[in-house]
N, C-alpha and C. Protein backbone atom coordinates (compact mmCIF):
# COMPACT_ATOMS: atom_id res chain seq x y z
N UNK A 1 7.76 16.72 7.92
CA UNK A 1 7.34 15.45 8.48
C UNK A 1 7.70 14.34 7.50
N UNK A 2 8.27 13.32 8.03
CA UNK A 2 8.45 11.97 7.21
C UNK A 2 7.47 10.95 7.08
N UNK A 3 6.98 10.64 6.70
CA UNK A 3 6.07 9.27 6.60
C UNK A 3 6.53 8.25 6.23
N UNK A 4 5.40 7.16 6.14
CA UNK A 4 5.92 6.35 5.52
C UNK A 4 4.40 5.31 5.77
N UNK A 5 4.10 4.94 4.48
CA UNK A 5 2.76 3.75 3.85
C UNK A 5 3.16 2.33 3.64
N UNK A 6 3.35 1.95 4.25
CA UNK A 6 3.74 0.26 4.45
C UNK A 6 2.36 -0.54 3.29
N UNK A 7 2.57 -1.41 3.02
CA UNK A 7 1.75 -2.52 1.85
C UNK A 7 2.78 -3.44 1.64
N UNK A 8 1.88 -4.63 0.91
CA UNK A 8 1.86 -5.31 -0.08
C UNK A 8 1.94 -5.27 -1.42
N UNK A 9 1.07 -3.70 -1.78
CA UNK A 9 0.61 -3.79 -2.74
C UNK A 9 0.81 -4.14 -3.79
N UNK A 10 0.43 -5.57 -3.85
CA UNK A 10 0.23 -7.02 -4.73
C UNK A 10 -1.28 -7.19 -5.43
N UNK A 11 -1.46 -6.84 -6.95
CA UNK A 11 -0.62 -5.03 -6.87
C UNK A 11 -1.31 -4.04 -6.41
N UNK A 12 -0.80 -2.74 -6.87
CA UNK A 12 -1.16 -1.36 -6.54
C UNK A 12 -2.34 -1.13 -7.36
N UNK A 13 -3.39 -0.73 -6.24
CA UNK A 13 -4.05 -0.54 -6.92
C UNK A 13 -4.58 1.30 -7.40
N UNK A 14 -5.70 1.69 -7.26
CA UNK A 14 -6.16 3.05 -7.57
C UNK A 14 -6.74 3.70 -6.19
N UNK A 15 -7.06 2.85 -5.50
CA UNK A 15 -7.21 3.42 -4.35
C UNK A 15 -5.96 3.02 -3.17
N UNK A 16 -4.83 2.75 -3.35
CA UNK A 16 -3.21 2.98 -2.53
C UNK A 16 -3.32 4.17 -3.60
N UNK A 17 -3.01 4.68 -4.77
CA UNK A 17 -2.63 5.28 -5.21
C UNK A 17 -3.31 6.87 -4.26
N UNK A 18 -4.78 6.82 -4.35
CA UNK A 18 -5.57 8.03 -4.14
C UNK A 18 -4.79 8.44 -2.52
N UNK A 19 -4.57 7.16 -1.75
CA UNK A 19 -3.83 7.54 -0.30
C UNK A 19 -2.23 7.73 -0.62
N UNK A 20 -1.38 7.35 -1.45
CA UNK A 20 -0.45 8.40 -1.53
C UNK A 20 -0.44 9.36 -2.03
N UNK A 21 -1.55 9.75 -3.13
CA UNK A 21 -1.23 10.85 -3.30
C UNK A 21 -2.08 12.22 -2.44
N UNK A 22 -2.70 11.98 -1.31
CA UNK A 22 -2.97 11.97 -0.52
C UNK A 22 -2.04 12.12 0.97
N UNK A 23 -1.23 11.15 1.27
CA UNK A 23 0.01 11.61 2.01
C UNK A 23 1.20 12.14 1.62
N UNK A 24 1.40 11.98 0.22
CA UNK A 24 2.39 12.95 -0.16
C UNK A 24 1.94 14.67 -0.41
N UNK A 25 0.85 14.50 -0.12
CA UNK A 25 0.38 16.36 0.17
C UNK A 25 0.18 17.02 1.56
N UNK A 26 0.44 15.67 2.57
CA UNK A 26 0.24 16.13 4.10
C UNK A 26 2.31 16.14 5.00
N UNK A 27 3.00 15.16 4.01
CA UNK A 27 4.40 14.97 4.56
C UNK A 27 5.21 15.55 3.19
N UNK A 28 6.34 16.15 4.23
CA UNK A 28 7.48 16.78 3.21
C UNK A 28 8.21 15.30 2.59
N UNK A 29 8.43 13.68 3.34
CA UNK A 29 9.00 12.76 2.08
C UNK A 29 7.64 11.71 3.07
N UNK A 30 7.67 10.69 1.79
CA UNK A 30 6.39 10.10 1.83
C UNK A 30 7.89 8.68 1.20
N UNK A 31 7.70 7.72 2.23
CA UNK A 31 8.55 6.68 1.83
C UNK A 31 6.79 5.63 2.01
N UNK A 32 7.03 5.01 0.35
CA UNK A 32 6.42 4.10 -0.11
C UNK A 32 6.78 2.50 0.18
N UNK A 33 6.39 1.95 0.99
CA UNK A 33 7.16 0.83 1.37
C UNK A 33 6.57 -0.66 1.07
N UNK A 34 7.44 -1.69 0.51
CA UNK A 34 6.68 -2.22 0.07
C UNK A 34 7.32 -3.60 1.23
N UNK A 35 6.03 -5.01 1.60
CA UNK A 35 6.62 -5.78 2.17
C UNK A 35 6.33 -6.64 1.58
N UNK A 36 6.87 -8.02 2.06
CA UNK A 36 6.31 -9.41 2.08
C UNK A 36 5.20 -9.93 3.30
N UNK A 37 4.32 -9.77 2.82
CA UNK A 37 2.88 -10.62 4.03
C UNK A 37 3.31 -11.66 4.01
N UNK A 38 3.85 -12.10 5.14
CA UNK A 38 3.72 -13.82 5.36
C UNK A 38 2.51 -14.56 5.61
N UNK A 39 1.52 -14.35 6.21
CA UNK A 39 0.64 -14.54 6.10
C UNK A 39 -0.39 -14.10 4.52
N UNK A 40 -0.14 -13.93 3.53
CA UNK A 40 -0.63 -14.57 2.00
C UNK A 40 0.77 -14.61 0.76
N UNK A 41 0.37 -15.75 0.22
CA UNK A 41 1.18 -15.98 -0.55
C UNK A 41 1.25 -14.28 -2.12
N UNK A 42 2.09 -14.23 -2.71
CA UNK A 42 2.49 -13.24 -3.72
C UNK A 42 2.48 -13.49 -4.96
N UNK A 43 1.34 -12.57 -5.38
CA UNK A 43 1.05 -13.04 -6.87
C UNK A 43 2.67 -12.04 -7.67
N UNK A 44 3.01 -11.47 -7.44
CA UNK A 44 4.13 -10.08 -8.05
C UNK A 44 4.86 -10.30 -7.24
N UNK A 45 5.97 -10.69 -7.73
CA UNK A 45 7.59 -10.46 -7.23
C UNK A 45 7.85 -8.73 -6.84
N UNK A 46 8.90 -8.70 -5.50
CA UNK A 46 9.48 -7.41 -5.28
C UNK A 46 9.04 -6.43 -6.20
N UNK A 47 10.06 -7.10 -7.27
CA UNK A 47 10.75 -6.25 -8.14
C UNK A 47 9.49 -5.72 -8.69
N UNK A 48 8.40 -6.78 -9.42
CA UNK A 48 7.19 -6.00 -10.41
C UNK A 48 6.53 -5.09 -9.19
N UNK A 49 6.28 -5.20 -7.91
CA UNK A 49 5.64 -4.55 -7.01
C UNK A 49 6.18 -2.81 -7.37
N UNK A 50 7.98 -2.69 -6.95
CA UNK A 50 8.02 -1.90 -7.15
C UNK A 50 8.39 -0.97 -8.72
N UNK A 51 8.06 -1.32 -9.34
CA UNK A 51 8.47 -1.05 -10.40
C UNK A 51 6.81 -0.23 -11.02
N UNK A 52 5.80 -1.17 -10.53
CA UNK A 52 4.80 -0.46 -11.13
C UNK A 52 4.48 0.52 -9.70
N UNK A 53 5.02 0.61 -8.42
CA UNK A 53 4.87 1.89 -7.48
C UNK A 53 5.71 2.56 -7.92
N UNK A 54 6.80 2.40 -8.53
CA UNK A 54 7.29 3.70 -9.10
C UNK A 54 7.17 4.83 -10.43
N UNK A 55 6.48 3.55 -11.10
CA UNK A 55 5.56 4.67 -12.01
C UNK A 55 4.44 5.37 -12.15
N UNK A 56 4.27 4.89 -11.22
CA UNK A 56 2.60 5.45 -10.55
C UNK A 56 2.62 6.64 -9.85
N UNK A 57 3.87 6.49 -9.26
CA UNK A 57 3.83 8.04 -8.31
C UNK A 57 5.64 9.11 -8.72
N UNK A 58 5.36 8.77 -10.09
CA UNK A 58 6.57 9.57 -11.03
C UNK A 58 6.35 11.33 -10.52
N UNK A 59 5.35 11.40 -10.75
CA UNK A 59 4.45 13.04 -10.90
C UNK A 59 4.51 13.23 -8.99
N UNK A 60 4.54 12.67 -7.75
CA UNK A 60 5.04 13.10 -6.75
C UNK A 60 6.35 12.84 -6.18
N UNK A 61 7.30 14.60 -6.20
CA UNK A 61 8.85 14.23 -6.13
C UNK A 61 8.96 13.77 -4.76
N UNK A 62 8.09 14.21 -3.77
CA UNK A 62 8.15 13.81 -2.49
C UNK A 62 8.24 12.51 -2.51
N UNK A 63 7.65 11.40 -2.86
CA UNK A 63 7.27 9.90 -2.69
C UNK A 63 9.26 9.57 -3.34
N UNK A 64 9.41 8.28 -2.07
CA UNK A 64 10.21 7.01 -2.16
C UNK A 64 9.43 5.89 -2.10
N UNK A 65 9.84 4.66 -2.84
CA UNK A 65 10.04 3.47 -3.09
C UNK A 65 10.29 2.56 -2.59
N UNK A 66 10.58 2.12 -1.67
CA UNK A 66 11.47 0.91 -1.13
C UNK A 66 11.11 -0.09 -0.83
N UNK A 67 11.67 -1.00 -0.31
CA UNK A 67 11.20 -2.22 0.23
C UNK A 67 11.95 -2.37 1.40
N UNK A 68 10.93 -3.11 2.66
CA UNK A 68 11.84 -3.64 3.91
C UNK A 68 11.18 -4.81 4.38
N UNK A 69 11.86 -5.18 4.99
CA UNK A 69 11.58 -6.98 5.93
C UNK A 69 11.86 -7.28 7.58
N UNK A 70 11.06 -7.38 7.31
CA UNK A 70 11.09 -7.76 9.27
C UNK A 70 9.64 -6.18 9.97
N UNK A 71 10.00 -6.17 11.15
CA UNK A 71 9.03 -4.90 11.32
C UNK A 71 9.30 -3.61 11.10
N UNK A 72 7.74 -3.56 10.86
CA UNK A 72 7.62 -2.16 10.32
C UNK A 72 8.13 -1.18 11.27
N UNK A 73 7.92 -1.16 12.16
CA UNK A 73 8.42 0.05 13.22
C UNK A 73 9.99 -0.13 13.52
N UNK A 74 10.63 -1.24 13.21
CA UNK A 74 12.12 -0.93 13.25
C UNK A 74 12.41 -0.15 11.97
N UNK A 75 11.59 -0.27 10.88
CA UNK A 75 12.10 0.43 9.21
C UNK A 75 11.94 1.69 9.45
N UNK A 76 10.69 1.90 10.43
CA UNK A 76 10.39 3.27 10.74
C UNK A 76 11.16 3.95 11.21
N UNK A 77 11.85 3.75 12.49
CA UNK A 77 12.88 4.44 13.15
C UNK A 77 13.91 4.15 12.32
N UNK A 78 14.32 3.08 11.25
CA UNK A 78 15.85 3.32 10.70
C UNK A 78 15.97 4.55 9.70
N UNK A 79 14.21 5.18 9.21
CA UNK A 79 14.22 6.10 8.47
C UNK A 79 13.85 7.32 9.05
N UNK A 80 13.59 7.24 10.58
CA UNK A 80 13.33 8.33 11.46
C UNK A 80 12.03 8.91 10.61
N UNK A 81 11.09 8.15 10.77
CA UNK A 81 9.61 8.10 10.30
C UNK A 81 8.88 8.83 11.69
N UNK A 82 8.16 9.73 11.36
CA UNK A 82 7.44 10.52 12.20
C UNK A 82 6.31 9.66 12.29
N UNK A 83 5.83 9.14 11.27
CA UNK A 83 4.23 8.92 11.11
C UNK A 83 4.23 7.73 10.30
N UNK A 84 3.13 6.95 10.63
CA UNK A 84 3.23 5.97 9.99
C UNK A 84 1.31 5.63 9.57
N UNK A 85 1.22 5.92 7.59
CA UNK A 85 0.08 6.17 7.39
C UNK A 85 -0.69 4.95 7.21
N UNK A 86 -1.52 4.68 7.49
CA UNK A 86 -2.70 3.25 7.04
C UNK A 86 -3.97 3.67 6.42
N UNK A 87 -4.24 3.29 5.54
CA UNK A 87 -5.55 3.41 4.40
C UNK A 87 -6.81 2.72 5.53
N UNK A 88 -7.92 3.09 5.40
CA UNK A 88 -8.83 2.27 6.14
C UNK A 88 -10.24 2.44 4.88
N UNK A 89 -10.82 1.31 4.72
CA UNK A 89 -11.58 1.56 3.43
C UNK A 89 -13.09 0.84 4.47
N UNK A 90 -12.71 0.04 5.36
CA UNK A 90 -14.16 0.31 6.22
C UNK A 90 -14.23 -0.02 7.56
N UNK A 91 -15.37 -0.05 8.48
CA UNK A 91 -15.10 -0.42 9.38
C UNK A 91 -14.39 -1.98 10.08
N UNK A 92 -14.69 -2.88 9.18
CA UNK A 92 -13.86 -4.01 9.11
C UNK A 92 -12.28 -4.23 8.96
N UNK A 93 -11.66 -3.11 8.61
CA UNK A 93 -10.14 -2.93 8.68
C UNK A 93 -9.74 -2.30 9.62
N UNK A 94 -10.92 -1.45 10.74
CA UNK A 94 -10.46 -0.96 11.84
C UNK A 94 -9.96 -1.50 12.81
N UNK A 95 -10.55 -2.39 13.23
CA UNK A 95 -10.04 -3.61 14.31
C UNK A 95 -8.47 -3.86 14.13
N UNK A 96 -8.16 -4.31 12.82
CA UNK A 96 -6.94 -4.94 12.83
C UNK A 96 -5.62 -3.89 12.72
N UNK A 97 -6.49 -2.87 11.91
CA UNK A 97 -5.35 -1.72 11.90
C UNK A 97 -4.82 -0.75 13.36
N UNK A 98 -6.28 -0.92 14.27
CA UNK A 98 -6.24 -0.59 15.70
C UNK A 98 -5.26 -1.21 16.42
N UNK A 99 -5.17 -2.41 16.47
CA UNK A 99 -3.99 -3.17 17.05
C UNK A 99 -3.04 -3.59 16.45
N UNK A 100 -2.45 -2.58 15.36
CA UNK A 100 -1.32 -2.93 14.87
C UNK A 100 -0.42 -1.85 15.53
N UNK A 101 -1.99 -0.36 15.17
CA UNK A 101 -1.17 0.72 15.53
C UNK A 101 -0.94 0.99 16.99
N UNK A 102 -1.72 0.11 18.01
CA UNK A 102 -1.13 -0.12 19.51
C UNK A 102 -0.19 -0.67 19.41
N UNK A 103 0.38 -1.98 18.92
CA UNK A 103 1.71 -2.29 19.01
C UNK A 103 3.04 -1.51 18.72
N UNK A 104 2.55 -1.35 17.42
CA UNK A 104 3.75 -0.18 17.11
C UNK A 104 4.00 1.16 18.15
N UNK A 105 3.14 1.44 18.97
CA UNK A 105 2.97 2.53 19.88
C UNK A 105 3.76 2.03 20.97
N UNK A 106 3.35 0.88 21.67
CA UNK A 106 3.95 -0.03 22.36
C UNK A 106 5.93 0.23 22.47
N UNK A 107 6.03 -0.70 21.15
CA UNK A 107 7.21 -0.51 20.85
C UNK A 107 8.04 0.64 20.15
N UNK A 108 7.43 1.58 20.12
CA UNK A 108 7.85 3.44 19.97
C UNK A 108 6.85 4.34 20.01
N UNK A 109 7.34 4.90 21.43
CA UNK A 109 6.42 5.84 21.54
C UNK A 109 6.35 6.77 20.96
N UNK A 110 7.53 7.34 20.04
CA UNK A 110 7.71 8.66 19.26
C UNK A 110 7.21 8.81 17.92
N UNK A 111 6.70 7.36 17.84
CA UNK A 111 6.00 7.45 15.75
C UNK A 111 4.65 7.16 16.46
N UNK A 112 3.89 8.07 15.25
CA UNK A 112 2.51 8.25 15.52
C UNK A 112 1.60 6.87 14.47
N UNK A 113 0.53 6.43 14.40
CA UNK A 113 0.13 6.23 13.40
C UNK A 113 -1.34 7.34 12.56
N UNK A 114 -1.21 7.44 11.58
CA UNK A 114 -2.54 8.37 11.34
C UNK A 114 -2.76 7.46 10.15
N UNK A 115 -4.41 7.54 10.32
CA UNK A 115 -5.63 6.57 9.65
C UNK A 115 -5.45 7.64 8.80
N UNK A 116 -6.11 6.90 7.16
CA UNK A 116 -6.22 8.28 6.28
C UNK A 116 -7.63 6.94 5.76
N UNK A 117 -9.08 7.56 5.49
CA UNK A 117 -10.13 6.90 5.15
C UNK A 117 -10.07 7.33 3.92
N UNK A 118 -10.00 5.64 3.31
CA UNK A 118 -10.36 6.03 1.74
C UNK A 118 -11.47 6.51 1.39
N UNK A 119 -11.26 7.11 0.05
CA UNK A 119 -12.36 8.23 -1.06
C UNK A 119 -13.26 6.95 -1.08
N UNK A 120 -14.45 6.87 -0.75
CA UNK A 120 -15.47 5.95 -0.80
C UNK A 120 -15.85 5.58 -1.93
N UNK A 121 -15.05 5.84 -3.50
CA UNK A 121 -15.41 5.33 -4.84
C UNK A 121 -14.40 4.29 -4.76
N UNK A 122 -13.31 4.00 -3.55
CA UNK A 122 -12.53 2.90 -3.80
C UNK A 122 -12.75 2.47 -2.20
N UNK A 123 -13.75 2.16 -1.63
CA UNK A 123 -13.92 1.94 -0.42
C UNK A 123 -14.15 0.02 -0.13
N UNK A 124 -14.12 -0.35 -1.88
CA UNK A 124 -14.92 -1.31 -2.25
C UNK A 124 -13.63 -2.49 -2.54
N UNK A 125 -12.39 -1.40 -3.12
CA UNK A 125 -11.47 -2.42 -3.85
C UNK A 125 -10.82 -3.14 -3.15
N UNK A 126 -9.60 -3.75 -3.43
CA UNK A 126 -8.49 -4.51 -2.54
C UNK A 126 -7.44 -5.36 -3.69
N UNK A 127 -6.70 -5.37 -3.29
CA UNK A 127 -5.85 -5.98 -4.12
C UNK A 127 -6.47 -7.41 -4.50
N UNK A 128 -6.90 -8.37 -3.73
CA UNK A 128 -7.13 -9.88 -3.52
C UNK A 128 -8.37 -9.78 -4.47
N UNK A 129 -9.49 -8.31 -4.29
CA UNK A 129 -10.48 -8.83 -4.86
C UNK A 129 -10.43 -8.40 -6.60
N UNK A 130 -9.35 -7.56 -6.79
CA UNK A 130 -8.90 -6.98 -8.37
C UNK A 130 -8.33 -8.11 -9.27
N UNK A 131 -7.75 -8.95 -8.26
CA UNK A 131 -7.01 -10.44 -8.59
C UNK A 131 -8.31 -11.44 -8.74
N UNK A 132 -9.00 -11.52 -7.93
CA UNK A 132 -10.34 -12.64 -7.95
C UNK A 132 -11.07 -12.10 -9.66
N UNK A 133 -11.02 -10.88 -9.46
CA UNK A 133 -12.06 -10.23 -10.77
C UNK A 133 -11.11 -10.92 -12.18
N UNK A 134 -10.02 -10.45 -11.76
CA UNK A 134 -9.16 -11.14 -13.20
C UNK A 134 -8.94 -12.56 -13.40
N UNK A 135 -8.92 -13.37 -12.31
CA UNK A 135 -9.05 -14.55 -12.39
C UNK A 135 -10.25 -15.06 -13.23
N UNK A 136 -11.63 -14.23 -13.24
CA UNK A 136 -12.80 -14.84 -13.84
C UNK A 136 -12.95 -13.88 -14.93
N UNK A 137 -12.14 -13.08 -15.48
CA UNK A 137 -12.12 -12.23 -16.66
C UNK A 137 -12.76 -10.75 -16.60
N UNK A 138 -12.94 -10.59 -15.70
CA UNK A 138 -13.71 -9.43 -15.04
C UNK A 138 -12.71 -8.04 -15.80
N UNK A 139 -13.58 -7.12 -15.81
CA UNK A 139 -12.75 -5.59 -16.29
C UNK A 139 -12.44 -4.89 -15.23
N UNK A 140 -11.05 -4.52 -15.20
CA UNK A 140 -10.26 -4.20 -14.14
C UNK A 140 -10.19 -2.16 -14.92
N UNK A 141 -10.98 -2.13 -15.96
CA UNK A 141 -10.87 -0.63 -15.94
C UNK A 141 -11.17 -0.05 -14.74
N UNK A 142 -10.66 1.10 -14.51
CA UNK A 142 -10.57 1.83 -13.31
C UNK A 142 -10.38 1.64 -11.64
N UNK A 143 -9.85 0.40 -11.65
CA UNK A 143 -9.22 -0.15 -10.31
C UNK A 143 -7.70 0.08 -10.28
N UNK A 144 -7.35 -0.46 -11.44
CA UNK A 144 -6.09 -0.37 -11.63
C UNK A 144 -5.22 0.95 -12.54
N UNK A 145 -3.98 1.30 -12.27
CA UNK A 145 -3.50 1.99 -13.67
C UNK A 145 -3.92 1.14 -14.52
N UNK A 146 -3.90 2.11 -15.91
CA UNK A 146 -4.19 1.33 -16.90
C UNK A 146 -3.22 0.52 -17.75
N UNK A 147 -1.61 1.00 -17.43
CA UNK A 147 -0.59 -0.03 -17.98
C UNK A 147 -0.01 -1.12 -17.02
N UNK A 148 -0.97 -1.52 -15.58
CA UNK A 148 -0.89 -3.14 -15.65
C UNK A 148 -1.86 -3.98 -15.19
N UNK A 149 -2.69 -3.47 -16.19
CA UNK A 149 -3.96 -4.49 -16.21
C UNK A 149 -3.87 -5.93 -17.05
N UNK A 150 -2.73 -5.37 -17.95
CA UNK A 150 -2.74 -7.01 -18.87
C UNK A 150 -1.62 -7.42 -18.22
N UNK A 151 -0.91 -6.78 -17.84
CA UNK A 151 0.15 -7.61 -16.60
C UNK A 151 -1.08 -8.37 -15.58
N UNK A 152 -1.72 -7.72 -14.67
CA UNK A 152 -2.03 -8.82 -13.77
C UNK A 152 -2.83 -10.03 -14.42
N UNK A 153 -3.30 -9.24 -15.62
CA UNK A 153 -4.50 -10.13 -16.19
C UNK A 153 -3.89 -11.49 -17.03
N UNK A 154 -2.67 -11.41 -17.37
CA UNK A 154 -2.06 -12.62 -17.72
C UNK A 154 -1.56 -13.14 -16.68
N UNK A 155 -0.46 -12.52 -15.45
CA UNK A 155 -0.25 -13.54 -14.06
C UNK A 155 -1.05 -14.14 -13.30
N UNK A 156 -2.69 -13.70 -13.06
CA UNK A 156 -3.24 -14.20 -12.24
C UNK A 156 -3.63 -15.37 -13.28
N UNK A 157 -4.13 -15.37 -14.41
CA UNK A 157 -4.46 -16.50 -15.10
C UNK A 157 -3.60 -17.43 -15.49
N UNK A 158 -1.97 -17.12 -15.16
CA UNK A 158 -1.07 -18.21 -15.66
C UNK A 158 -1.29 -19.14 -13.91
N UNK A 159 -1.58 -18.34 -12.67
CA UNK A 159 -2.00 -19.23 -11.40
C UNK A 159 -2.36 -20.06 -11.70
């Protein structure tokens, strides 16, 4: 089975991490995908996005990297994506993730989406709020890897 985990992750945090490594134990390739949200502006360029997803998931050979633009379900079928995974950390992300994954259904009926519910010790995090914490000096031990915490912790404060 192919997958594939669509984000932002601006940045990556410890709980994207716990769900790929997590779908890279349920799919034979696990494509890591990274986008641009138009709807919020980007604290991390592409490049730092993927650069710290690729060291993060060194230790699973299954997991790819990439980046795509425009919709997700055309990237899907250009990679002949079976499945297409979404993190859900509470009931407040259900709604929106519900009607994303009707659309995409909509427009291909042959990719599935499957919910994977985060480990409830990261049920709490989010990228926006790891960024808010560093903005006011907050300790980002154990949200983040631990080699880019002084990365975000100097970009969000040069904001």
């Amino acid at each position: 089975m192919r997958a594939i985990y669509p984000g932002s992750f601006d940045p990556v945090t410890n709980g994207h991490i716990d769900i790929i490594k997590r779908a890279s134990m349920l799919s034979d390739e696990l494509y890591v995908a990274v986008l641009t949200n138009s709807d919020k502006s980007q604290t991390f360029s592409v490049e730092e996005r993927l650069r710290f997803l690729e060291s993060v998931t060194n230790e699973f050979p299954n997991v790819k990297i990439v980046f795509f633009d425009g919709l997700l379900i055309d990237y899907a079928k250009k990679i002949n994506a079976d499945v297409i995974i979404r993190g859900l950390r509470a009931v407040s992300d259900y709604e929106y993730e519900l009607q994303m994954a009707i659309a995409n259904k909509k427009l291909c009926q042959e990719i599935e989406t499957l919910f994977m519910v985060s480990d409830s010790k990261w049920s709490f995090l989010s990228s926006s709020l790891v960024k808010e914490i560093a903005m006011f000096g907050g300790d980002l031990h154990g949200m983040l890897p631990d080699f880019i915490i002084n990365e975000v912790e100097a970009k969000v404060r040069r904001r």
